[in-house]
C-alpha atoms as a PDB file:
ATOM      1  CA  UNK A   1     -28.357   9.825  23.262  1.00  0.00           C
ATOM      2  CA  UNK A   2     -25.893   7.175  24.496  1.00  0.00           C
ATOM      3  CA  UNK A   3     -24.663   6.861  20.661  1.00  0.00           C
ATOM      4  CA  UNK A   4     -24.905   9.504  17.985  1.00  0.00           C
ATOM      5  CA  UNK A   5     -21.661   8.766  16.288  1.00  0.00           C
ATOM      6  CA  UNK A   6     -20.253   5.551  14.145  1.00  0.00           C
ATOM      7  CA  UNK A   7     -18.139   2.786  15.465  1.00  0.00           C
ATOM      8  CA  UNK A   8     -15.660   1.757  13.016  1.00  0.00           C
ATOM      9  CA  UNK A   9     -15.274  -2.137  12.498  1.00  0.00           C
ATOM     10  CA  UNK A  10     -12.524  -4.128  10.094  1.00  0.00           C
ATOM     11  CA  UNK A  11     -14.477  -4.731   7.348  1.00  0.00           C
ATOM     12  CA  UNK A  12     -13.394  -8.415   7.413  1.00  0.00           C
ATOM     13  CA  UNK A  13     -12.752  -8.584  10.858  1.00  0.00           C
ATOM     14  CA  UNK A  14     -15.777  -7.539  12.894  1.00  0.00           C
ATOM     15  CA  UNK A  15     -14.725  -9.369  15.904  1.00  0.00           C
ATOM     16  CA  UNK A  16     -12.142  -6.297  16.178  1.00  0.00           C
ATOM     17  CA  UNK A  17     -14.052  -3.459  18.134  1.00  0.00           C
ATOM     18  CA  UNK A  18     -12.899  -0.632  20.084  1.00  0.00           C
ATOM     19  CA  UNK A  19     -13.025  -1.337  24.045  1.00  0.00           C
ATOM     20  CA  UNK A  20     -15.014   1.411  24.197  1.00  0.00           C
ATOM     21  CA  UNK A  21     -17.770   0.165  22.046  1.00  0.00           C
ATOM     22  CA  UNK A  22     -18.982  -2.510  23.836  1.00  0.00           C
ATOM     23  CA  UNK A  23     -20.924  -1.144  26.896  1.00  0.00           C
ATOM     24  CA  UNK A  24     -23.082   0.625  23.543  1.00  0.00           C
ATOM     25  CA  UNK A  25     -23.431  -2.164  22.117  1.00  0.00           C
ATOM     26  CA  UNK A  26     -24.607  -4.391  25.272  1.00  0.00           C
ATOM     27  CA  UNK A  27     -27.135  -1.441  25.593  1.00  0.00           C
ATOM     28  CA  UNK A  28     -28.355  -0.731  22.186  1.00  0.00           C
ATOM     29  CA  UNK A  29     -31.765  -0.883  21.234  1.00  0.00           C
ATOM     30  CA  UNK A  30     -31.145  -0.940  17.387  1.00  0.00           C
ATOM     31  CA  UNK A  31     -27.205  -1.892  15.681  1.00  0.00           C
ATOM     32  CA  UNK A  32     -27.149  -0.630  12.104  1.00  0.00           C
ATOM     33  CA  UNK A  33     -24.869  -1.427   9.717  1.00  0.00           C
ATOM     34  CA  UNK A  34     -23.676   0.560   6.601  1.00  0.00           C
ATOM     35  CA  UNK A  35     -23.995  -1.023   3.547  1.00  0.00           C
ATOM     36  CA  UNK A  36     -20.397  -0.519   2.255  1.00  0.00           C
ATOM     37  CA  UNK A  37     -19.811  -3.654   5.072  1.00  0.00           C
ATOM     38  CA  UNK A  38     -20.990  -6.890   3.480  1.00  0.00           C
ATOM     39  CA  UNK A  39     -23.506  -9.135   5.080  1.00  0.00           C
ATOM     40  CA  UNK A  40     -21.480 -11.881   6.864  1.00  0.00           C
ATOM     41  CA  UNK A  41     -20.031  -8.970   8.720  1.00  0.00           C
ATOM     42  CA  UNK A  42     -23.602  -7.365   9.408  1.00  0.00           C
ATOM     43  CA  UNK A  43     -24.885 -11.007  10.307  1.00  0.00           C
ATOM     44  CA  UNK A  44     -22.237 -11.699  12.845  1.00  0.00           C
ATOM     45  CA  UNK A  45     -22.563  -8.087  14.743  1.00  0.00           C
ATOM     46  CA  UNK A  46     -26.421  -9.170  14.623  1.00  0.00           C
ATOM     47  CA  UNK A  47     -27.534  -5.623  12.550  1.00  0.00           C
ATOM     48  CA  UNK A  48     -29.713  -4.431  10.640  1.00  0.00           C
ATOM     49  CA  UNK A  49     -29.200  -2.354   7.623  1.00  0.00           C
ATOM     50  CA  UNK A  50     -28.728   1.230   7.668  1.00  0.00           C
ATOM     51  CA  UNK A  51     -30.827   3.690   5.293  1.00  0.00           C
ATOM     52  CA  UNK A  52     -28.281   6.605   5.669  1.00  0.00           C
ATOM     53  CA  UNK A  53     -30.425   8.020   8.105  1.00  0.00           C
ATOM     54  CA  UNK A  54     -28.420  11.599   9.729  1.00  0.00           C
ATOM     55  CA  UNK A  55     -26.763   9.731  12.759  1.00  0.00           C
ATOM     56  CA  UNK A  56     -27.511  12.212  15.043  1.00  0.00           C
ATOM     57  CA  UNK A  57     -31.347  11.998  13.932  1.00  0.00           C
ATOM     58  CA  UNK A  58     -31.416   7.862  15.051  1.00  0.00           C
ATOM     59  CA  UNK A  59     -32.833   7.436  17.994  1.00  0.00           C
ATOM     60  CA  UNK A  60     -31.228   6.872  21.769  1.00  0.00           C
ATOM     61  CA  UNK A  61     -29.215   3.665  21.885  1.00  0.00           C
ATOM     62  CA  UNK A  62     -28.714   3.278  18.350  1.00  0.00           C
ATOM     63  CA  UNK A  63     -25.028   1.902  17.156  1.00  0.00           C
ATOM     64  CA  UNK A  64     -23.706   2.095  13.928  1.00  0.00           C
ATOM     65  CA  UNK A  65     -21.121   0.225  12.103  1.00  0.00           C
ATOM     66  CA  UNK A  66     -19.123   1.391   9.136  1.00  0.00           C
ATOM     67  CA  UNK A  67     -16.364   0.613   8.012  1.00  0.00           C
ATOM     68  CA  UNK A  68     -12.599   3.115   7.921  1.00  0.00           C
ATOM     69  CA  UNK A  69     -12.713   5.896   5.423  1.00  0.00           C
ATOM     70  CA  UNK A  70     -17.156   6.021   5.619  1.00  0.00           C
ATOM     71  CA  UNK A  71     -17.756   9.756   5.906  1.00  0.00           C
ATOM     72  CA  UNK A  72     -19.503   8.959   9.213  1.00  0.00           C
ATOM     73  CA  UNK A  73     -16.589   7.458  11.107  1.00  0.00           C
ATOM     74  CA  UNK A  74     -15.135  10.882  11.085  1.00  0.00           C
ATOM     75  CA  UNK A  75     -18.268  11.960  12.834  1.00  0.00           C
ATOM     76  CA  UNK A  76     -17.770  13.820  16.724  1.00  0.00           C
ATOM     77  CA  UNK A  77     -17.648  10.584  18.813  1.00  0.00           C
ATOM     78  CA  UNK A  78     -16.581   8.060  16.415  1.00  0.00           C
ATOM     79  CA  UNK A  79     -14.679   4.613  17.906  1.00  0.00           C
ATOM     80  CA  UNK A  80     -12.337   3.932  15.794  1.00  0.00           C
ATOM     81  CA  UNK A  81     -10.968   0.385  15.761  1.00  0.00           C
ATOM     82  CA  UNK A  82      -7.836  -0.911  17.910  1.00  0.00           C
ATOM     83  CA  UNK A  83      -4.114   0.599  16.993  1.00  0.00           C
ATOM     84  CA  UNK A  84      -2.830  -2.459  14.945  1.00  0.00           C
ATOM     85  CA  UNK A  85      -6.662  -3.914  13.875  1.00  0.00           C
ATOM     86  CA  UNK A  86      -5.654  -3.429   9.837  1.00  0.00           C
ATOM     87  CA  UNK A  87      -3.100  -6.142   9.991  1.00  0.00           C
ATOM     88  CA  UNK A  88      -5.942  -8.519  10.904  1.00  0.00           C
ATOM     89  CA  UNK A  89      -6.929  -7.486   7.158  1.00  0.00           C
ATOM     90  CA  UNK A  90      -3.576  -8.262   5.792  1.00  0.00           C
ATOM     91  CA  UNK A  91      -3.592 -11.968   7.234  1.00  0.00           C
ATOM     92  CA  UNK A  92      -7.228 -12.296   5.876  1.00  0.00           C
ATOM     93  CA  UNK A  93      -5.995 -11.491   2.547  1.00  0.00           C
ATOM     94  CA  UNK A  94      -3.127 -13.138   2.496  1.00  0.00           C
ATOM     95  CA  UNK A  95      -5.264 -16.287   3.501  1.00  0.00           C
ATOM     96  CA  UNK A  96      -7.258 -15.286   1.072  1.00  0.00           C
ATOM     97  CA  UNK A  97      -4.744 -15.656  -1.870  1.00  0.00           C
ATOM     98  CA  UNK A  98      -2.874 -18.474  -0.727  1.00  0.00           C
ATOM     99  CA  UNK A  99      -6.555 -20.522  -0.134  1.00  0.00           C
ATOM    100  CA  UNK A 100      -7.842 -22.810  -2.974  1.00  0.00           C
ATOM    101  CA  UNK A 101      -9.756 -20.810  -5.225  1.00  0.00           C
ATOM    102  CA  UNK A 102      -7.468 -17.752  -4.621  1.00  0.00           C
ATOM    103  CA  UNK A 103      -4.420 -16.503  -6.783  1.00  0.00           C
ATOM    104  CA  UNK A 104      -2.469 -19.929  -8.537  1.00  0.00           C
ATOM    105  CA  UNK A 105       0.601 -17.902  -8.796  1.00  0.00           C
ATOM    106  CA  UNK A 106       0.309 -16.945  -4.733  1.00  0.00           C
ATOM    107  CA  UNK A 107      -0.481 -20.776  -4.026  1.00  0.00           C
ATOM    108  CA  UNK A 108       2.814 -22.356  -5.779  1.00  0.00           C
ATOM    109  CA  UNK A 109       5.377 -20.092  -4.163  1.00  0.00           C
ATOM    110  CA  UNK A 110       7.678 -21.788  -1.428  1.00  0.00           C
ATOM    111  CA  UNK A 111      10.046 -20.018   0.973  1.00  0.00           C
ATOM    112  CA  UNK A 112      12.842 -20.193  -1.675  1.00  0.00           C
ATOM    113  CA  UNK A 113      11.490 -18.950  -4.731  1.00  0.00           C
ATOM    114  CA  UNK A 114      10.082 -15.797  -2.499  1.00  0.00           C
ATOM    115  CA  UNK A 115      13.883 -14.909  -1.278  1.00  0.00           C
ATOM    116  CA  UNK A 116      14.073 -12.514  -4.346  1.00  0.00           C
ATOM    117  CA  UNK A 117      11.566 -10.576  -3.261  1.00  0.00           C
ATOM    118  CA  UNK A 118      12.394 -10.711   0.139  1.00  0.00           C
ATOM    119  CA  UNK A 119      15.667  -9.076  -0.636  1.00  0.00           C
ATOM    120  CA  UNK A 120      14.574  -6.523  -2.833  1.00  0.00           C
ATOM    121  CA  UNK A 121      12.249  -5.349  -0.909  1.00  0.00           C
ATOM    122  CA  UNK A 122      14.310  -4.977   2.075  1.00  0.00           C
ATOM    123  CA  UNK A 123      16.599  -2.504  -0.847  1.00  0.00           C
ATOM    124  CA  UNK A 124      13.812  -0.627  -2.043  1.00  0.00           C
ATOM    125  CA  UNK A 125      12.736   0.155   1.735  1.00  0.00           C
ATOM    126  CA  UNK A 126      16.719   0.926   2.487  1.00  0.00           C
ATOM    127  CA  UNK A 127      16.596   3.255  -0.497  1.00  0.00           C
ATOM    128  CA  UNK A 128      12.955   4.701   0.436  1.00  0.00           C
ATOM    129  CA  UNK A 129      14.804   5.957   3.688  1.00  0.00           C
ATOM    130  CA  UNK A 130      17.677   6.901   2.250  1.00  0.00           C
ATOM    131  CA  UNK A 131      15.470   9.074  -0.240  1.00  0.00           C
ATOM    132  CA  UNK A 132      13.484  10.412   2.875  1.00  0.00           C
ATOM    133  CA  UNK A 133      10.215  10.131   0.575  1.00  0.00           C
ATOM    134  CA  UNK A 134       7.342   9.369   3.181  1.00  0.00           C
ATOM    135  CA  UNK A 135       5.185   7.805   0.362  1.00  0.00           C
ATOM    136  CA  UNK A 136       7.572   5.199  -0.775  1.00  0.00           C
ATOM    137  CA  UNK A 137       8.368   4.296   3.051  1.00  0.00           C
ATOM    138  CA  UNK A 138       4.829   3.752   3.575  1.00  0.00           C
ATOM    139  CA  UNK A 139       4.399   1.917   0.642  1.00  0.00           C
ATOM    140  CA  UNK A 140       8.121  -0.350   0.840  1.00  0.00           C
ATOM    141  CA  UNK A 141       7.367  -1.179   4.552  1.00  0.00           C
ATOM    142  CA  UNK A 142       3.770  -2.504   3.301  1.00  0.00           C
ATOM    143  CA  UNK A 143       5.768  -4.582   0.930  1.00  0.00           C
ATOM    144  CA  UNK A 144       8.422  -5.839   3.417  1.00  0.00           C
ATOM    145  CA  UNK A 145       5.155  -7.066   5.654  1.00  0.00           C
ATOM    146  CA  UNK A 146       3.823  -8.531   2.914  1.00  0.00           C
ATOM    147  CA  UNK A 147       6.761 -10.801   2.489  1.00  0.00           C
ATOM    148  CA  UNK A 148       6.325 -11.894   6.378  1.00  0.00           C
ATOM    149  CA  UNK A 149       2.624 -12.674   6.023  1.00  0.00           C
ATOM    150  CA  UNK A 150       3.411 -14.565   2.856  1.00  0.00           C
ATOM    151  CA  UNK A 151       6.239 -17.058   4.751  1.00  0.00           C
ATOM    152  CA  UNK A 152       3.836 -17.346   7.766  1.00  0.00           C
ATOM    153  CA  UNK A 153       1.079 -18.048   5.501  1.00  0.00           C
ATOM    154  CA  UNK A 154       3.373 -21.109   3.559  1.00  0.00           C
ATOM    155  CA  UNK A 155       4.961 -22.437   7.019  1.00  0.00           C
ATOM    156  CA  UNK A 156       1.476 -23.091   8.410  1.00  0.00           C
ATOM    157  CA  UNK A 157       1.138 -25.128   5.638  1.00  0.00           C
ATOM    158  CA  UNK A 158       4.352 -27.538   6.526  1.00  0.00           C
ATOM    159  CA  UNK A 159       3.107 -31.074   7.461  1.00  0.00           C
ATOM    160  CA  UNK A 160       5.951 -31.559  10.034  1.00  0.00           C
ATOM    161  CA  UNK A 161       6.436 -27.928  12.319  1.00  0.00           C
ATOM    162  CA  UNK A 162       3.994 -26.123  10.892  1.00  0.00           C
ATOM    163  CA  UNK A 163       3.526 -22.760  12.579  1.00  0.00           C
ATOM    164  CA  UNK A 164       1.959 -19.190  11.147  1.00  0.00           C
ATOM    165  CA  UNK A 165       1.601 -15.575  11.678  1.00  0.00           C
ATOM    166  CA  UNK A 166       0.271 -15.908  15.558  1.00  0.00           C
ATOM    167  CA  UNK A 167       3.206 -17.607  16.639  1.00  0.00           C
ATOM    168  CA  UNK A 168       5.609 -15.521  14.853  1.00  0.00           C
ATOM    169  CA  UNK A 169       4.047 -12.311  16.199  1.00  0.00           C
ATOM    170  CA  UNK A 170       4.090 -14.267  19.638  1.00  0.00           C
ATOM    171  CA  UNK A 171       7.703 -15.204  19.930  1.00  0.00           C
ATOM    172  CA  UNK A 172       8.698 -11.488  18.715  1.00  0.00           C
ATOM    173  CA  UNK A 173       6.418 -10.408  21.736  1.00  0.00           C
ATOM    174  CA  UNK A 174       8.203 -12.739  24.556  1.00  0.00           C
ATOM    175  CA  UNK A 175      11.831 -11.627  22.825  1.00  0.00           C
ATOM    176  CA  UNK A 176      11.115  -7.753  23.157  1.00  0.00           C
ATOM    177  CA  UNK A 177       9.627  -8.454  26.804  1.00  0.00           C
ATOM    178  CA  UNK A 178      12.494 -10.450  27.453  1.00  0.00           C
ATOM    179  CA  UNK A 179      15.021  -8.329  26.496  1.00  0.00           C
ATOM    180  CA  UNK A 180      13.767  -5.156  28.142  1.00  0.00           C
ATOM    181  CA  UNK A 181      13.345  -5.790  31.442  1.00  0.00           C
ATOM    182  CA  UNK A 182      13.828  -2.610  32.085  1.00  0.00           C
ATOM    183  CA  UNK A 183      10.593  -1.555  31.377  1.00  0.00           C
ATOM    184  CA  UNK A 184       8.559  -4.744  31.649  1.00  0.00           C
ATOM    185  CA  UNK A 185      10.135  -6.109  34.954  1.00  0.00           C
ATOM    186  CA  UNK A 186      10.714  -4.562  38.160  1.00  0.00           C
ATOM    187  CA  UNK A 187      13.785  -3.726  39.619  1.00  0.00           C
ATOM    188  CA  UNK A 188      16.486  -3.666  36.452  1.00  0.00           C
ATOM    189  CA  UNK A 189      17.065  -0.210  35.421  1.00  0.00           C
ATOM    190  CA  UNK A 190      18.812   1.114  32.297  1.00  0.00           C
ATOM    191  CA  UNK A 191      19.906   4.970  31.967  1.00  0.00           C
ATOM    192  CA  UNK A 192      21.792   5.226  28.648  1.00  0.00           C
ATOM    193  CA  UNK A 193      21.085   3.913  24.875  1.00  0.00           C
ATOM    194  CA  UNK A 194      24.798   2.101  25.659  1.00  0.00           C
ATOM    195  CA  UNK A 195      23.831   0.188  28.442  1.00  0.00           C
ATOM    196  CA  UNK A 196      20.615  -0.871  27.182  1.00  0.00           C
ATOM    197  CA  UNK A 197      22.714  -2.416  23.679  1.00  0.00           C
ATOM    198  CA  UNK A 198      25.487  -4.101  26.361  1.00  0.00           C
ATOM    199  CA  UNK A 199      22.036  -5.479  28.425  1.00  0.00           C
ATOM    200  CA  UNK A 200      20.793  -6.530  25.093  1.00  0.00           C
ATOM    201  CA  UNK A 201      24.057  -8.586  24.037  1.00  0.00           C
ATOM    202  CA  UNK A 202      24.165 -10.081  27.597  1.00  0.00           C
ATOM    203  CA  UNK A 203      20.781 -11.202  26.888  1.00  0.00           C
ATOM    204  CA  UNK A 204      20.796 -12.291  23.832  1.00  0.00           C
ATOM    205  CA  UNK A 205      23.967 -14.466  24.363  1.00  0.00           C
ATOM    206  CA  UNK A 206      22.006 -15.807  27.286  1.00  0.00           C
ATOM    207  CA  UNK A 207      19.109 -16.853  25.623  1.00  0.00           C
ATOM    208  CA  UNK A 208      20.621 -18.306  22.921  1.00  0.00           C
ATOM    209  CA  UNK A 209      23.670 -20.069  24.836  1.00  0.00           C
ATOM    210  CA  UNK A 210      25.973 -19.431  21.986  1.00  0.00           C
ATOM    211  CA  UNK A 211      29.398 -21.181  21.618  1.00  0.00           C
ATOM    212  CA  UNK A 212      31.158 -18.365  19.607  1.00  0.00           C
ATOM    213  CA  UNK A 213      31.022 -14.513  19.721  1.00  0.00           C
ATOM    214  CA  UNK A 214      30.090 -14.495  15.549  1.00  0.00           C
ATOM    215  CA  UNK A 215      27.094 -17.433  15.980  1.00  0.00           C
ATOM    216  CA  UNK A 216      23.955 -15.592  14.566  1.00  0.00           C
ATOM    217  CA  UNK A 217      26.030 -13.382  12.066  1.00  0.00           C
ATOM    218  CA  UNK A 218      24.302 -14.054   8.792  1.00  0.00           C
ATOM    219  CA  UNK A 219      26.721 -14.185   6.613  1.00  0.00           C
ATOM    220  CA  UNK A 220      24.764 -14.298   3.592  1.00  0.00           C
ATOM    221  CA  UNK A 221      24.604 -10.226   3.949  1.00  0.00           C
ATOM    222  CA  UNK A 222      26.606  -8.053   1.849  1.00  0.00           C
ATOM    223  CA  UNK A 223      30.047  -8.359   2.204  1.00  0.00           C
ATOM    224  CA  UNK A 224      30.953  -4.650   3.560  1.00  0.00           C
ATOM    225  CA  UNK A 225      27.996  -5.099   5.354  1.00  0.00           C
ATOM    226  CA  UNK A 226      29.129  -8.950   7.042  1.00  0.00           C
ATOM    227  CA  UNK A 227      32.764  -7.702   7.466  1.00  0.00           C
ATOM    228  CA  UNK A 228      31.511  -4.674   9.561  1.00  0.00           C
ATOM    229  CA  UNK A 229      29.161  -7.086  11.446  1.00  0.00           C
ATOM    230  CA  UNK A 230      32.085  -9.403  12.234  1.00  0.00           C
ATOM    231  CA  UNK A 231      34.586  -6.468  13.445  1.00  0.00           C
ATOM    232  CA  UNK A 232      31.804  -5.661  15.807  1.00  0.00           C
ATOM    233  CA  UNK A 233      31.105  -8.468  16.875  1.00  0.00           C
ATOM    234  CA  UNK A 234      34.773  -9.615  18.139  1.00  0.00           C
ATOM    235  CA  UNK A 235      35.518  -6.725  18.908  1.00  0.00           C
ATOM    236  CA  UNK A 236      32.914  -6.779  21.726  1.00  0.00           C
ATOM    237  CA  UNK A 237      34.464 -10.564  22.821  1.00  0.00           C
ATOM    238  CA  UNK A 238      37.774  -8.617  23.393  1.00  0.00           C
ATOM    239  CA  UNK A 239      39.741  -9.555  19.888  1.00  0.00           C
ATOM    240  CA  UNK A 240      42.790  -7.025  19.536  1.00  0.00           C
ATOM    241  CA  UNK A 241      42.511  -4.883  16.255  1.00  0.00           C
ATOM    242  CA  UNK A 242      46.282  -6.567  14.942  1.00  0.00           C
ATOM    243  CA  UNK A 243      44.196 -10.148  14.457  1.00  0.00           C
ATOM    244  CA  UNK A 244      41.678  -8.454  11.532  1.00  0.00           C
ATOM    245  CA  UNK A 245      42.539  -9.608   8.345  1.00  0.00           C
ATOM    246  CA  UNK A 246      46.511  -7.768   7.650  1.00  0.00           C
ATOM    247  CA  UNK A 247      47.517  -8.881   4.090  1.00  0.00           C
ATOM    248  CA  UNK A 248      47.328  -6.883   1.033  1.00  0.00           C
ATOM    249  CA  UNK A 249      44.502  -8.247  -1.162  1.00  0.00           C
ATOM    250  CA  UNK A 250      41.942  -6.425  -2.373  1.00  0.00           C
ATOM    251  CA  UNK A 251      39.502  -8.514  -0.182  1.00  0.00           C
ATOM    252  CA  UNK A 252      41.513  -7.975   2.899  1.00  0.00           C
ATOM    253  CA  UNK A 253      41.764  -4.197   2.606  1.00  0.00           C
ATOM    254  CA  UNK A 254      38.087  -3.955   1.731  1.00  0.00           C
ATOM    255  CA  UNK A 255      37.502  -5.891   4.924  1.00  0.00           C
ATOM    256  CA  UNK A 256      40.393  -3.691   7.246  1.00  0.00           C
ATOM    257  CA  UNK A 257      38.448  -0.159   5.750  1.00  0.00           C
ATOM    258  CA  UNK A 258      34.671  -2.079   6.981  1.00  0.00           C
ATOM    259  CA  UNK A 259      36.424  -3.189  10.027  1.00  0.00           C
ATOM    260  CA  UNK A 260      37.420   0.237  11.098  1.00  0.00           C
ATOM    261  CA  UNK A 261      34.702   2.418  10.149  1.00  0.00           C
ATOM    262  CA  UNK A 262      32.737   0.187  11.796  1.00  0.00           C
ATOM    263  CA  UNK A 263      34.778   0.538  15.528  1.00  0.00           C
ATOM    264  CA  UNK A 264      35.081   4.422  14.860  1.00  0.00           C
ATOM    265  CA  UNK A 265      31.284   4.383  15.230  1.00  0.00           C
ATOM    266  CA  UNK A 266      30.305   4.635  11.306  1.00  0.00           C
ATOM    267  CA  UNK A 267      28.505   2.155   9.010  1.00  0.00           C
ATOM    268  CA  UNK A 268      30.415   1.566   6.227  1.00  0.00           C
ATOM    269  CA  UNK A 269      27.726  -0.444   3.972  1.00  0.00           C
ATOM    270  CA  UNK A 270      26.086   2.853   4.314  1.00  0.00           C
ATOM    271  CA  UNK A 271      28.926   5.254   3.864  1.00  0.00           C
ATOM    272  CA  UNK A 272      29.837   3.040   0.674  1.00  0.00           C
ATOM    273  CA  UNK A 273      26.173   3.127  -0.656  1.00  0.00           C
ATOM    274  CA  UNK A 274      26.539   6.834  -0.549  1.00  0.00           C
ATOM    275  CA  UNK A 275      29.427   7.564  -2.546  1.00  0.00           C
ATOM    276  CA  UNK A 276      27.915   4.528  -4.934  1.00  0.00           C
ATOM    277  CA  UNK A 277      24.667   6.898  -5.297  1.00  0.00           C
ATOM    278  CA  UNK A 278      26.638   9.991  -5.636  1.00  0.00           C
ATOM    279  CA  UNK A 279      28.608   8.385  -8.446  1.00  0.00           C
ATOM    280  CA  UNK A 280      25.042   6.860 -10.311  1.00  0.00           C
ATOM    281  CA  UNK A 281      23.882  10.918 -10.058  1.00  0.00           C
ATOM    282  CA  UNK A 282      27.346  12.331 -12.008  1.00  0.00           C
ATOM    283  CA  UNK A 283      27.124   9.530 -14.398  1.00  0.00           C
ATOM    284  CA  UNK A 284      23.416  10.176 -15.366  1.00  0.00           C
ATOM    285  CA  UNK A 285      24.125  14.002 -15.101  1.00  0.00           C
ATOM    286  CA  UNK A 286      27.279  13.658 -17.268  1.00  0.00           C
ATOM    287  CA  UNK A 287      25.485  11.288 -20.135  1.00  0.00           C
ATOM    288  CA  UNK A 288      22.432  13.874 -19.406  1.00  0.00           C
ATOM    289  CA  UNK A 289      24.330  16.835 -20.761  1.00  0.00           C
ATOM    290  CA  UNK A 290      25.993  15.399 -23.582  1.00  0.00           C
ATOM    291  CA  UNK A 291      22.427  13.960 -24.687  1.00  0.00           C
ATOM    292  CA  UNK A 292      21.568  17.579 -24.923  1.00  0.00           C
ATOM    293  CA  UNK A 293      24.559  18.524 -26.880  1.00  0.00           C
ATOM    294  CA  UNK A 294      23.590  15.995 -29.229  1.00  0.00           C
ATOM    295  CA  UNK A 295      25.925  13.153 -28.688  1.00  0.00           C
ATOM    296  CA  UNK A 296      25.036   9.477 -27.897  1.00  0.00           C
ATOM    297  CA  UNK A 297      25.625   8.779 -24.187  1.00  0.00           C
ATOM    298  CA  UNK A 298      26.248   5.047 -25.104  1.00  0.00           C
ATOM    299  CA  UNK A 299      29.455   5.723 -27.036  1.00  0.00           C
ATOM    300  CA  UNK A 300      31.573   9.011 -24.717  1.00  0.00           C
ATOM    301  CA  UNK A 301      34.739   9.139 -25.413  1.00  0.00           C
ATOM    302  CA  UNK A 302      37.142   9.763 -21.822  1.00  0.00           C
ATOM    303  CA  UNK A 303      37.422  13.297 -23.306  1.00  0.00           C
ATOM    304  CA  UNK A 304      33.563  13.414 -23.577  1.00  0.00           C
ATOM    305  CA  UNK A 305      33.394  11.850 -19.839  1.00  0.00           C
ATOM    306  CA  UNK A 306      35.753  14.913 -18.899  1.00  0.00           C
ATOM    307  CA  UNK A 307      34.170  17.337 -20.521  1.00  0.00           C
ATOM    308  CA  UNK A 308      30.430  17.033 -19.110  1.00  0.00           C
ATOM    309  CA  UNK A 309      31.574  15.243 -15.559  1.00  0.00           C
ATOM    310  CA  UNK A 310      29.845  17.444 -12.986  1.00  0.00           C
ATOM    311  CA  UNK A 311      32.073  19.424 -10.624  1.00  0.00           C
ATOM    312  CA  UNK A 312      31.016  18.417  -6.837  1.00  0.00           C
END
């Protein structure tokens, strides 16, 4: 029997099969399709429906196509679909949504009004990591994607420079390649984590002929978070650690403390965000307690605050 198992297709992207599925298919008598996959997708694989018949009772040189999850795509043999094939199922739906007769509120958003959500999901994945819960990560980087689909999906609608998710995944391809030709090139060889982030500046600065060592710092980050970035940044162009910010505000300590956790080798938006967390988890335990001891969290006095702060 040259096929007893199931080859598992994108349900709205049958074009995406496994490499190893197509000398079957060039030599199959009969292609049957499980129902669960609707019938453009049946049509354009050219099969026939599928009664549910025991796979390994069809006869020799009989495919079958079912879509992920089908109890028969975990079948001995089964081709699953490319590494990478699901996304093709994102765009679709995202296409979906954004297409006339799809969602009205998915159809008037622009690249500004989605920036909220751009940067709050980017905070709920930080905090999914931070949290080490595998379900939320899952879940938060989902979201994150979602929010690059959704701009590709608006900029190939711009009249002028339109462009969408292909050439977005492209130029991400060529800058990886690009930047590691170490292991896509010949010749250049990189031993240490260190000298592949120097190679990577060198690069970078290359490719993007930049005038000053802080073009491409967005400074619309958090401010620890921007000062850190900056202190990095000239520090690597050779500025001497007495030119950082020196006077006595608030704002230029803040920026001296990023500055030098930063060179020391720490990250000092994260180091902050910890003791910030730390500090939410006393002041819930604190209002916690004296909610059990019947007082009204909303109105501690400092004694009260005293009294039920946690010890560390």
């Amino acid at each position: 029997m040259i096929v007893s198992a199931a080859v598992v297709v994108c349900p709205r992207r049958v074009a995406v099969l496994p490499a190893a599925a197509v000398p079957a298919l060039r030599t199959a008598d009969a292609v049957l399709a499980a129902p669960e996959l609707d019938e453009g997708t049946a049509r354009a694989a050219g099969a026939a429906p599928w009664d549910g018949t025991d796979p390994a009772a069809l006869p020799d040189r009989t495919v079958l196509l079912v879509p992920a999850g089908h109890p028969a795509a975990a079948g001995p043999g089964a081709l699953p679909p490319p590494t990478g094939s699901a996304l093709l199922d994102a765009v679709a739906v995202m296409d979906r949504l954004r297409s006339p007769g799809g969602c009205p509120w998915d159809a008037e958003q622009t690249h500004e009004s989605l920036l909220r959500y751009l940067v709050e999901e980017c905070y709920e994945l930080y905090q999914a990591i931070e949290d080490a819960d595998r379900d939320e990560l899952r879940e938060e980087l989902g979201d994150v994607l979602l929010q690059v689909l959704f701009h590709a999906r608006v900029a190939a609608e711009c009249p002028d420079t339109p462009f969408g998710i292909d050439e977005v995944a492209t130029g991400l391809v060529d800058k990886l390649v690009g930047r590691h030709p170490h292991v896509f090139a010949q010749g250049e060889r990189v031993r240490t984590a260190a000298d592949q982030d120097r190679r990577w500046d060198e690069l970078k600065r290359a490719e993007k002929q930049r005038d000053s060592s802080v073009d491409g710092v967005a400074t619309g980050q958090p401010a620890v978070a921007l000062a850190a970035k900056l202190a990095s940044r000239t520090a690597k162009a050779g500025l001497p650690a007495d030119l950082l910010p020196a006077g006595e505000e608030p704002g230029e300590t803040l920026f001296r403390l990023a500055a030098a956790a930063q060179l020391d080798g720490g990250d000092p938006e994260a180091a902050l965000r910890a003791v910030a967390r730390a500090f939410d988890a006393r002041v819930r335990s604190a209002e916690k307690a004296a909610a059990a001891d019947g007082k009204d969290p909303h109105t501690l006095t400092p004694e009260d605050w005293r009294h039920y702060w946690p010890v560390p």
